[in-house]
C-alpha atoms as a PDB file:
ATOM      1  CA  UNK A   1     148.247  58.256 121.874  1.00  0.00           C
ATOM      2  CA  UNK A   2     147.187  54.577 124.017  1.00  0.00           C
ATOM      3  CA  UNK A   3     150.845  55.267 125.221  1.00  0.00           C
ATOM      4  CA  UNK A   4     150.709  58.806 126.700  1.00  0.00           C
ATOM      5  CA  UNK A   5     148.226  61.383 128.361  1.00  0.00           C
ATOM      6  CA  UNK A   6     148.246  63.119 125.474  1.00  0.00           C
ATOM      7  CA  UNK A   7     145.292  63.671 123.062  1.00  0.00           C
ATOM      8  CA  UNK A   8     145.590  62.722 119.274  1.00  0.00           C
ATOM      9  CA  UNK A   9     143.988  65.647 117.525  1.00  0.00           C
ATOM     10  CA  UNK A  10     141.553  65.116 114.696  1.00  0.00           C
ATOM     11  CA  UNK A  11     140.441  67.254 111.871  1.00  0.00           C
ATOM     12  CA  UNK A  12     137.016  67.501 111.618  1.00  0.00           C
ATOM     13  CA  UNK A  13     136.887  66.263 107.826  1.00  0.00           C
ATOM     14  CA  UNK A  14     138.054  62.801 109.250  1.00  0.00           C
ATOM     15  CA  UNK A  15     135.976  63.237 112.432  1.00  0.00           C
ATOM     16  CA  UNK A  16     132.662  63.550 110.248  1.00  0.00           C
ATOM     17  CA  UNK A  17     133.373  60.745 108.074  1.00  0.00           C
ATOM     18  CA  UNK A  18     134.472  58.406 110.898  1.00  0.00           C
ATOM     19  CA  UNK A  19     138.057  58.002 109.340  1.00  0.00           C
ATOM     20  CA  UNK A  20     139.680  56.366 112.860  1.00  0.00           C
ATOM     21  CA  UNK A  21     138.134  53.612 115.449  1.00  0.00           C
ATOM     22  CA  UNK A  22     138.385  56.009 118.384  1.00  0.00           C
ATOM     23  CA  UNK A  23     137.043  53.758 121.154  1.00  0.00           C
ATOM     24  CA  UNK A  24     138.920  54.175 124.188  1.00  0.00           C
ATOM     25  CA  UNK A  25     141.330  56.904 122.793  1.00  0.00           C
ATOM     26  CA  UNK A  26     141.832  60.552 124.091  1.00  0.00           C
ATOM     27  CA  UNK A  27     141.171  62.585 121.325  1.00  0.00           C
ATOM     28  CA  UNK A  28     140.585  66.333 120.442  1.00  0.00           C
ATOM     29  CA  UNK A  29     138.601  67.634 117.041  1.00  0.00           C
ATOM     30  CA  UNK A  30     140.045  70.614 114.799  1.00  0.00           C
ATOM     31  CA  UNK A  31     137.833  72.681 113.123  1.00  0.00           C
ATOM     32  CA  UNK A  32     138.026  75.931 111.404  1.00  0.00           C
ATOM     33  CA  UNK A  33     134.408  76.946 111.181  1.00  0.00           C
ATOM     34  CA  UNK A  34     132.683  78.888 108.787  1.00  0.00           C
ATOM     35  CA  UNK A  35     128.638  79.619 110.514  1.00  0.00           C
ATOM     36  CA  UNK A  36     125.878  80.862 108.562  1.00  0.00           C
ATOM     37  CA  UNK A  37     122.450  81.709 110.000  1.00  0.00           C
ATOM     38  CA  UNK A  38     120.821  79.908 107.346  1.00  0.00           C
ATOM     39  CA  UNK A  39     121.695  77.693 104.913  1.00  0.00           C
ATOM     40  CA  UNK A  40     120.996  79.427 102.122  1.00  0.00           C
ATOM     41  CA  UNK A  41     123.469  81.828 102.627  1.00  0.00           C
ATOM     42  CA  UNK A  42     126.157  79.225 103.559  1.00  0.00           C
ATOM     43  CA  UNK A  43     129.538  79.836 101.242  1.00  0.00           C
ATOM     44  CA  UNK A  44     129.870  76.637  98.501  1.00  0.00           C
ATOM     45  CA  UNK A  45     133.964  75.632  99.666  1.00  0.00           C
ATOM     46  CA  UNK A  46     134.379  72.448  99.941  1.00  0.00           C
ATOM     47  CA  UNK A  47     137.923  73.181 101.490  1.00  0.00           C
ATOM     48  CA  UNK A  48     136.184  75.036 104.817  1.00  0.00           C
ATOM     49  CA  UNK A  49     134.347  73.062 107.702  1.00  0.00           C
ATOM     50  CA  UNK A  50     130.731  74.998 106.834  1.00  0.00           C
ATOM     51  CA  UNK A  51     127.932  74.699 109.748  1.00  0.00           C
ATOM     52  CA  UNK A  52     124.616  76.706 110.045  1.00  0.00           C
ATOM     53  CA  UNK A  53     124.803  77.313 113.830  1.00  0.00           C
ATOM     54  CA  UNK A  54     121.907  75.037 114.323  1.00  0.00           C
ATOM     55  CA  UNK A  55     124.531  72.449 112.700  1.00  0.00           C
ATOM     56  CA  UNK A  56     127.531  73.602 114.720  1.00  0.00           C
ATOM     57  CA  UNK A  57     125.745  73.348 117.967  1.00  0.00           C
ATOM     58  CA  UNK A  58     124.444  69.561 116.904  1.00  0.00           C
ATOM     59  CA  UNK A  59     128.094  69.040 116.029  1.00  0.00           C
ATOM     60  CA  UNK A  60     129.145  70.147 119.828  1.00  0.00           C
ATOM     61  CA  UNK A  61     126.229  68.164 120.673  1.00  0.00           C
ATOM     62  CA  UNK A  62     127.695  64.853 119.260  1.00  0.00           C
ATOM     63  CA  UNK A  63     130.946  65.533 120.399  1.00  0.00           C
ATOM     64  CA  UNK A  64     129.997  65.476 123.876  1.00  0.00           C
ATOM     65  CA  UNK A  65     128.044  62.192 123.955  1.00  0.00           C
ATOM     66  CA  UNK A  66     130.585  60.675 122.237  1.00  0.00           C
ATOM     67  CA  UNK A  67     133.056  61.590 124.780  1.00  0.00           C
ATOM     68  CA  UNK A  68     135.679  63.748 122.685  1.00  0.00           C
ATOM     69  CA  UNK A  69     137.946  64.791 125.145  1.00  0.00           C
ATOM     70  CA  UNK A  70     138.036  69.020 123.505  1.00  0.00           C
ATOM     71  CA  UNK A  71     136.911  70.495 120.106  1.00  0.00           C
ATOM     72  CA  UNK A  72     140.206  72.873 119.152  1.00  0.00           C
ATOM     73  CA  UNK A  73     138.104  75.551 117.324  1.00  0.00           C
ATOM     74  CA  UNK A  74     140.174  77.749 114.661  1.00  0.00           C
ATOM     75  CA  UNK A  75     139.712  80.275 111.830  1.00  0.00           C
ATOM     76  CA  UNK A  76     139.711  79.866 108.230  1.00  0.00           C
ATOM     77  CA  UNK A  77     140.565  83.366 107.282  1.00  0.00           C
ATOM     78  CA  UNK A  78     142.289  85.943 108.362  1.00  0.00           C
ATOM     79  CA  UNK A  79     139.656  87.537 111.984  1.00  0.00           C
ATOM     80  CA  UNK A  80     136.799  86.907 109.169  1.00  0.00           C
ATOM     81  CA  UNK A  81     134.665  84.679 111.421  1.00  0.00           C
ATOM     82  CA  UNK A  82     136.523  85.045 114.803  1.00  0.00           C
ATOM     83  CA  UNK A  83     133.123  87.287 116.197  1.00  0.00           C
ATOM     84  CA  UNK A  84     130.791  85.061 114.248  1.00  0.00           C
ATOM     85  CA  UNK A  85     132.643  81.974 116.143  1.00  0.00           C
ATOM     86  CA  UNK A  86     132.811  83.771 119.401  1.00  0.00           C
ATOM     87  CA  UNK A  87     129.131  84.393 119.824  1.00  0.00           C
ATOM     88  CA  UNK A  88     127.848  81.092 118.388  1.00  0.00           C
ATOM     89  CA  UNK A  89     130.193  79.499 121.367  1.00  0.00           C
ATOM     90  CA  UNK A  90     129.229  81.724 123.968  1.00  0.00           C
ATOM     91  CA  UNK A  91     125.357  81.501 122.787  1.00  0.00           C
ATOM     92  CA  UNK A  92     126.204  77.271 123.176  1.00  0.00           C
ATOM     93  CA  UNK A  93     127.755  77.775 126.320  1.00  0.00           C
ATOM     94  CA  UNK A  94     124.859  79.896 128.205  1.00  0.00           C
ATOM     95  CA  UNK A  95     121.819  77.547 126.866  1.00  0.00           C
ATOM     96  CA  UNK A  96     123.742  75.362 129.639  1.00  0.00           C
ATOM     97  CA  UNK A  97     123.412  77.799 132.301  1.00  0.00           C
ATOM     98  CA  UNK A  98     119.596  78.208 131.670  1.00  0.00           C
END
């Protein structure tokens, strides 16, 4: 990726864990998450990226100040959390415009 324009892209279970030195690299985070209002109903799968939204938005929050160049947002299932992710996203994206 130092060689090109191009953005590595990272899965968010490497992101979290800080897997990769990523100073003064281009890079993009994958996640397929699933958002609960609350975290006592959030699903126990180890497998899926799980966020209350509170933790999604602090999870936008970091990537921003830590300069991540886009966040490549995807489901899990099958249009099971597409609404869920489109609202928590849009909801992020017009506390900005306030």
């Amino acid at each position: 990726s130092t060689d090109n324009n191009f953005p590595m892209i990272i899965p968010y279970s490497w992101y979290k864990v800080n897997r990769f030195s990523l100073l003064n690299q281009k890079y993009l985070v994958s996640v397929a998450p699933v958002i609960s209002e609350s975290e006592k109903s959030l699903p126990n799968n180890q497998d899926a990226d799980v966020f209350t939204k509170q933790e999604f938005f602090d999870f936008l929050d970091s990537c921003e100040k830590k300069g991540v160049h886009g966040v490549l947002i995807q489901e899990e299932g099958r249009n099971t959390e597409y609404k869920k992710i489109l609202s928590c996203v849009n909801e992020y994206r017009n506390s900005f415009s306030r």
